[in-house]
Protein backbone atom coordinates (compact mmCIF):
# COMPACT_ATOMS: atom_id res chain seq x y z
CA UNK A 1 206.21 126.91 122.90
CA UNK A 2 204.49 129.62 120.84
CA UNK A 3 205.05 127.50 117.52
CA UNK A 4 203.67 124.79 118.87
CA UNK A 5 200.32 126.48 120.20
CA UNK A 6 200.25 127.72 116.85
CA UNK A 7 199.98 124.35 115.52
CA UNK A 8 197.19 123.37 117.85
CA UNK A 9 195.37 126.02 116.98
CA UNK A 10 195.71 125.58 113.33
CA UNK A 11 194.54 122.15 113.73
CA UNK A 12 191.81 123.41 115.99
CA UNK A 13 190.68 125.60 113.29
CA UNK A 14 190.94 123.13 110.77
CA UNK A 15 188.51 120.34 112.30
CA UNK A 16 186.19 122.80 113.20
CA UNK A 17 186.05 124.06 110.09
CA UNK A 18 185.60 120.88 108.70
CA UNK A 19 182.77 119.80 111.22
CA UNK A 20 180.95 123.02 109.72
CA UNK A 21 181.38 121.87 106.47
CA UNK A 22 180.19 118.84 107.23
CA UNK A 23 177.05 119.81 109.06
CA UNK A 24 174.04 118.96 108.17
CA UNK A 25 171.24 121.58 107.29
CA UNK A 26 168.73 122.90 109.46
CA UNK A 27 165.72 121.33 109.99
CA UNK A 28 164.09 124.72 107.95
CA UNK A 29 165.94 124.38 105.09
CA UNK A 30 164.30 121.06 104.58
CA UNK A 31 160.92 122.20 105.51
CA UNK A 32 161.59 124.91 103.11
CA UNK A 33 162.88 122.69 100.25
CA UNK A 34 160.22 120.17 100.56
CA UNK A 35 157.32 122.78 100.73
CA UNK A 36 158.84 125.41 97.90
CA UNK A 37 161.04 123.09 95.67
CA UNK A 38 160.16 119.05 95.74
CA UNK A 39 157.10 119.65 93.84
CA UNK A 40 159.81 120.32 90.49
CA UNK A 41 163.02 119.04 91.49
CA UNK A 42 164.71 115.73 93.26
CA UNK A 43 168.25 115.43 94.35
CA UNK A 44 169.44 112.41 92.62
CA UNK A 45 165.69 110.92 91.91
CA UNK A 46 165.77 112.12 88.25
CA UNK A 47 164.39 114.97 86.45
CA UNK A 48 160.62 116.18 86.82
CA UNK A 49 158.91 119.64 85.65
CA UNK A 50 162.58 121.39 86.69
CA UNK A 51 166.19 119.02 86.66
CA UNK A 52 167.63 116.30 88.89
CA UNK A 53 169.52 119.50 91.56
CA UNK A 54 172.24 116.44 92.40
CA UNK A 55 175.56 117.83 91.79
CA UNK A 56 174.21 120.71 90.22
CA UNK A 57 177.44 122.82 91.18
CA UNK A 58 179.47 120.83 88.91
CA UNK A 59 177.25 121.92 86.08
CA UNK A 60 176.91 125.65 87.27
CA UNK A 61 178.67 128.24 89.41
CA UNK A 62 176.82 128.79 92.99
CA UNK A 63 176.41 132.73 92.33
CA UNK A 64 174.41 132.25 88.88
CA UNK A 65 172.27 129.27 90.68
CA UNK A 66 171.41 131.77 93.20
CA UNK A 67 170.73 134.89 90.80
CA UNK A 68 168.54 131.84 88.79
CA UNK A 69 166.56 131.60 91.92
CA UNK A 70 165.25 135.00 93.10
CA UNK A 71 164.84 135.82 89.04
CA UNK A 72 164.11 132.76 87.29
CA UNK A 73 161.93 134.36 84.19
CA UNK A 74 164.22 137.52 84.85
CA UNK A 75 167.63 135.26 83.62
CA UNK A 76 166.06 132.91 80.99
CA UNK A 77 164.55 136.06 78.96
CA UNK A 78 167.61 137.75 79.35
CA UNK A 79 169.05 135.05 77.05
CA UNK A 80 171.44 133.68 79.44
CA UNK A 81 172.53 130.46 77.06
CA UNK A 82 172.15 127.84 79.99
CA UNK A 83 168.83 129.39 81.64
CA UNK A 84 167.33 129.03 78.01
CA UNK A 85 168.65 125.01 78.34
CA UNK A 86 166.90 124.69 81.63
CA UNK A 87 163.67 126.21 79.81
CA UNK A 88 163.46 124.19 76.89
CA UNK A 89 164.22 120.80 79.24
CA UNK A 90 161.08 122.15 81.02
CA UNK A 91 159.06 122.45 77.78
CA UNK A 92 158.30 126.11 78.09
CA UNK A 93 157.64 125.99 81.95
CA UNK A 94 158.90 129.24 83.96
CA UNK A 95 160.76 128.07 87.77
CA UNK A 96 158.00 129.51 89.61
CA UNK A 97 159.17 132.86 91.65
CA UNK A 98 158.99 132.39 95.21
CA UNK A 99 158.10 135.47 97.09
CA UNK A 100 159.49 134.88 100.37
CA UNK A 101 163.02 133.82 98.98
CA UNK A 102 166.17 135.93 99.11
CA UNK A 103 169.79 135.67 98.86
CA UNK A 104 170.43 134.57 102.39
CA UNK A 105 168.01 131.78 102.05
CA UNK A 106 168.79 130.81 98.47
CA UNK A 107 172.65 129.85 99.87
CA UNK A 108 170.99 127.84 102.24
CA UNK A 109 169.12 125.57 99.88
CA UNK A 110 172.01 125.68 97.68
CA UNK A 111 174.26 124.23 100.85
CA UNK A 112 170.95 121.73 101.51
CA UNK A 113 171.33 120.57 97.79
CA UNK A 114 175.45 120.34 98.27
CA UNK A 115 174.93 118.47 101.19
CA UNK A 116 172.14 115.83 100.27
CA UNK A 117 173.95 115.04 97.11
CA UNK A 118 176.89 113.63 98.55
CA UNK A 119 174.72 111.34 100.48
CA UNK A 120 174.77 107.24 98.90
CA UNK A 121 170.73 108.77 98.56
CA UNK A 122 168.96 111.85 99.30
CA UNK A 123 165.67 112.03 101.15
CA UNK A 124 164.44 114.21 98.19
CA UNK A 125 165.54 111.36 96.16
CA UNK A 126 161.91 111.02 95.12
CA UNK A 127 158.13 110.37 96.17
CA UNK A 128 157.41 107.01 97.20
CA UNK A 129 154.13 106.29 95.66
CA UNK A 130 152.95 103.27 94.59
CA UNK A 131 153.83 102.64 91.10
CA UNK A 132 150.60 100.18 90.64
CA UNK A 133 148.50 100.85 87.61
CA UNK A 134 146.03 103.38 87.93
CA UNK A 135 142.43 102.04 87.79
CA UNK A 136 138.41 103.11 86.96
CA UNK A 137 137.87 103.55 90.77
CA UNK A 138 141.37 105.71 91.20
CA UNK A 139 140.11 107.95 88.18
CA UNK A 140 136.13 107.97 89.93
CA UNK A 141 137.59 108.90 93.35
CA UNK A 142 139.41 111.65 91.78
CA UNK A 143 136.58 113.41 89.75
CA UNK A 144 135.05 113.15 93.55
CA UNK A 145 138.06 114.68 94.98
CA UNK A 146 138.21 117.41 92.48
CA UNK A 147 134.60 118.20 92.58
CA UNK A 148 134.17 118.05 96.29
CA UNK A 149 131.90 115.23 96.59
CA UNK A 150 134.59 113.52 98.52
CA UNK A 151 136.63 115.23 100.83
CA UNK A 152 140.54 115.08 101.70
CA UNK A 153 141.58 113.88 104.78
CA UNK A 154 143.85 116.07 105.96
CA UNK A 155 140.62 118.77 105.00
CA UNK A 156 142.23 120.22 101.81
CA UNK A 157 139.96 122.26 99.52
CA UNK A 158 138.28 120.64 96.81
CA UNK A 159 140.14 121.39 93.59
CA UNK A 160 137.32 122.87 91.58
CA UNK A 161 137.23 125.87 94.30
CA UNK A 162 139.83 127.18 91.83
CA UNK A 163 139.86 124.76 89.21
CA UNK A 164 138.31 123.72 86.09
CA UNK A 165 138.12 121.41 83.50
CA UNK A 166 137.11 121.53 79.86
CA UNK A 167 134.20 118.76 80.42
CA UNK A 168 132.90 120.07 83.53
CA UNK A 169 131.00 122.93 81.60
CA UNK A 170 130.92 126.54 82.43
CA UNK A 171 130.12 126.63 85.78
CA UNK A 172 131.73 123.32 86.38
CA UNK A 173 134.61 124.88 88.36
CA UNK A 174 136.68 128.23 89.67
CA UNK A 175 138.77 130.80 87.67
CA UNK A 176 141.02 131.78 90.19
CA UNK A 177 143.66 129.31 89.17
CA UNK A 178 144.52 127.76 85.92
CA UNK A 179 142.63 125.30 83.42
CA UNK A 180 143.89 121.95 84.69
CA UNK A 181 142.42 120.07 81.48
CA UNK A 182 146.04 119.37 79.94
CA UNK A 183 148.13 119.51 83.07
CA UNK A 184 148.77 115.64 82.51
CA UNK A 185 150.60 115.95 79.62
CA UNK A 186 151.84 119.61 80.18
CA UNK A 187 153.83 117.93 83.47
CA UNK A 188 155.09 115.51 81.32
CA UNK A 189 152.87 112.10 82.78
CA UNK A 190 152.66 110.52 85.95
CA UNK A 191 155.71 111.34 87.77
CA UNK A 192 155.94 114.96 87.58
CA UNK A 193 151.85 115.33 88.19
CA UNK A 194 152.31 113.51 91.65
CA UNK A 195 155.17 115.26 92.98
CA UNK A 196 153.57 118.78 91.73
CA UNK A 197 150.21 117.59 93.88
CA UNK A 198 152.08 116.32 96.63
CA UNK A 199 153.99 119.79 97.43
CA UNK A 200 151.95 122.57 94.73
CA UNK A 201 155.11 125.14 94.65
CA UNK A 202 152.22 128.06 93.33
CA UNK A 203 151.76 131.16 96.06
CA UNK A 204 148.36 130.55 96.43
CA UNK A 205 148.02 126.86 96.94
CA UNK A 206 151.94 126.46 98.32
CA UNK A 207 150.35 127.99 101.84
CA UNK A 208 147.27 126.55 102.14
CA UNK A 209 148.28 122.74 101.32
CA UNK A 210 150.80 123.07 103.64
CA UNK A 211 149.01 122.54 106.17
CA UNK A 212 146.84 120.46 104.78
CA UNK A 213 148.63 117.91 102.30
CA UNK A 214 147.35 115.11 100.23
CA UNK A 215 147.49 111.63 100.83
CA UNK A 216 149.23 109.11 98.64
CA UNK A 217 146.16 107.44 97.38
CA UNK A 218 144.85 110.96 96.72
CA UNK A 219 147.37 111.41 94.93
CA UNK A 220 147.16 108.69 92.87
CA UNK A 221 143.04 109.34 92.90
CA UNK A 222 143.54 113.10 90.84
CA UNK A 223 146.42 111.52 89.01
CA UNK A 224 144.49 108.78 86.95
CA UNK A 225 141.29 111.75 86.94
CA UNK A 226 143.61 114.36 85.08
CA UNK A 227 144.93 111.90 82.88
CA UNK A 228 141.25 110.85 81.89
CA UNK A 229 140.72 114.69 81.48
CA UNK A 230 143.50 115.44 79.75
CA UNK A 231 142.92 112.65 77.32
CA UNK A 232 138.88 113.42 76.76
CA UNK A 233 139.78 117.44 77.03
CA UNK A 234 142.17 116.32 73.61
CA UNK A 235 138.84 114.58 71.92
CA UNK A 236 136.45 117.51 72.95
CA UNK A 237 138.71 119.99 71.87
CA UNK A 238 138.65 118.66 68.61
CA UNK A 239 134.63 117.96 68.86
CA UNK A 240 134.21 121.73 69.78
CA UNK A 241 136.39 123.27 67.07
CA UNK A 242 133.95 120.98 64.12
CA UNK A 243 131.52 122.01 66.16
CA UNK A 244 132.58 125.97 66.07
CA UNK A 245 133.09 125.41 61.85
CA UNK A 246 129.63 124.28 61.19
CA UNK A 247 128.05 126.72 63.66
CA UNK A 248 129.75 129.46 61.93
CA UNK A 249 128.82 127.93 58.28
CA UNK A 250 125.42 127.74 59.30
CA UNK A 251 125.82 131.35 60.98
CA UNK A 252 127.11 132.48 57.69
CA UNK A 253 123.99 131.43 55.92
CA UNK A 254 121.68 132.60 57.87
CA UNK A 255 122.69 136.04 57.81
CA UNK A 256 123.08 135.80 54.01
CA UNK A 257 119.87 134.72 53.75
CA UNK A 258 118.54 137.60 56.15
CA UNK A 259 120.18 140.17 54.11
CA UNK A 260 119.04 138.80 51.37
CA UNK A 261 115.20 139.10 52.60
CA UNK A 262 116.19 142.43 53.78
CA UNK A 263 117.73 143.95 50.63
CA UNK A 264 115.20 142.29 48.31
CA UNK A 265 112.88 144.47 49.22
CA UNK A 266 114.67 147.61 49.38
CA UNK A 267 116.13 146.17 45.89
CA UNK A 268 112.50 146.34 44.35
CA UNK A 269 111.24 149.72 46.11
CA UNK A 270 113.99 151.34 43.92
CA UNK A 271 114.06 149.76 41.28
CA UNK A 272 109.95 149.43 40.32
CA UNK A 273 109.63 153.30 40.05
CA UNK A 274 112.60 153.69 37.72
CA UNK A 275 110.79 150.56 35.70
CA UNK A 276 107.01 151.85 35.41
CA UNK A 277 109.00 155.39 34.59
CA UNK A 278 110.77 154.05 31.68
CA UNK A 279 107.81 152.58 30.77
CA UNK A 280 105.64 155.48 31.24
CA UNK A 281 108.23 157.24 28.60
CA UNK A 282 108.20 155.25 26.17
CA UNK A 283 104.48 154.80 26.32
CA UNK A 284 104.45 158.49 25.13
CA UNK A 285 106.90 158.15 22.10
């Protein structure tokens, strides 16, 4: 009798245990993924700024995917061999630190990632944007976007509240967050770009476009506008730095010049006494 409550209980244990493994993940975790991690990684979609997270426990042990995530910069300049991998793949591009995340909550995105990759396809698979070409009126709505001539309908700031842009001139935008001139092709195109605007990861932006996200088409909009940026922001870089030779030739000269004019006539103050002196002596010889 005892043996054989033993076995019930065994089996008991074991299909509960297995119902837990195969439990889903809380509806948080995937609010939490999609705000703080979608914007750099899929789960089977491919790679973007950060790598393609399916199966990424058969590439790595879970503790060192954890440490990786509460110290990202902390374990790739350490000189941990596979965190400087990760950070070449990403052309140079820190995992950015989120604040909020610790251990406890790290496991649970790591059990999110374990679980969506054994689905046939993950929900974080990938954006589903349009893939249409990007046109003249994409790129004009997006310069109105940015600027704030045009406003986002879910009420988003306009991008040049902390934004600016090489060609927009001095006061053409904020300084609060970075120059976005090259962020085209320092995401690496298209793909990256969109899911980066669709879910910004940063600590300033992550909180505010939470609650206010962009549209697809907006998406696209800022898309085709940054890579018009980026690719003018290339030609007037190269414009300004002619431009910053000959203004510094012409600089050159003009202070040589001024000098010149300047010393000339210290030059001769000096030098006529010591001439009519010499001359004066020799007069009396």
């Amino acid at each position: 009798m005892f043996a054989h409550r033993q076995i019930i209980l065994i089996a008991a244990l074991i299909v509960g245990g297995g119902q837990a493994l195969g439990q889903a993940p809380s509806e948080d975790s995937y609010d939490y993924f999609r705000l703080n991690c979608s914007s750099c990684h899929t789960i089977g979609g491919g790679d973007l700024v950060g790598p393609d997270l399916k199966g990424v426990l058969d590439r790595q042990e879970r503790d060192w995917l954890i440490d990786f995530m509460l110290d990202p910069a902390g374990t790739i300049d350490g000189g941990d061999a596979y965190a400087q991998e990760i950070f070449r793949a990403a052309k140079g591009q820190y995992m950015t630190k989120i604040p909020s995340l610790d251990r406890a909550k790290a496991g649970a995105m790591m059990d999110l990632i374990t679980h969506e990759s054994g689905l046939e396809k993950s929900v974080f698979a990938g954006m589903q944007l349009s893939d249409r070409p990007l046109t003249r009126d994409d790129e004009k709505l997006g310069r109105k976007l940015f600027l704030g001539q045009a406003e986002f309908a879910a009420g988003g700031p306009a991008c040049n509240s902390c934004h600016t842009l090489v060609d927009l001139g001095g006061f053409g935008g904020g300084r609060l967050g970075p120059d976005l001139t090259s962020a085209y092709s320092r995401l690496d195109g298209r793909k990256a770009l969109s899911a980066w605007l669709s879910a910004p990861p940063s600590e300033v932006m992550s909180p505010v476009f939470a609650d206010h996200p962009l549209e697809g088409d907006e998406v696209l909009a800022l898309v085709a506008f940054l890579k018009h940026a980026a690719a003018s922001g290339e030609m007037e870089a190269e414009s300004l730095t002619m431009d910053f030779l000959l203004a510094s030739f012409a600089g050159a000269a003009l202070v040589l010049i001024l000098l010149d004019l300047a010393w000339r006539k210290r030059y001769r103050a000096t030098r006529r006494p010591l001439l009519n002196r010499t001359r004066a002596g020799k007069a009396t010889r």
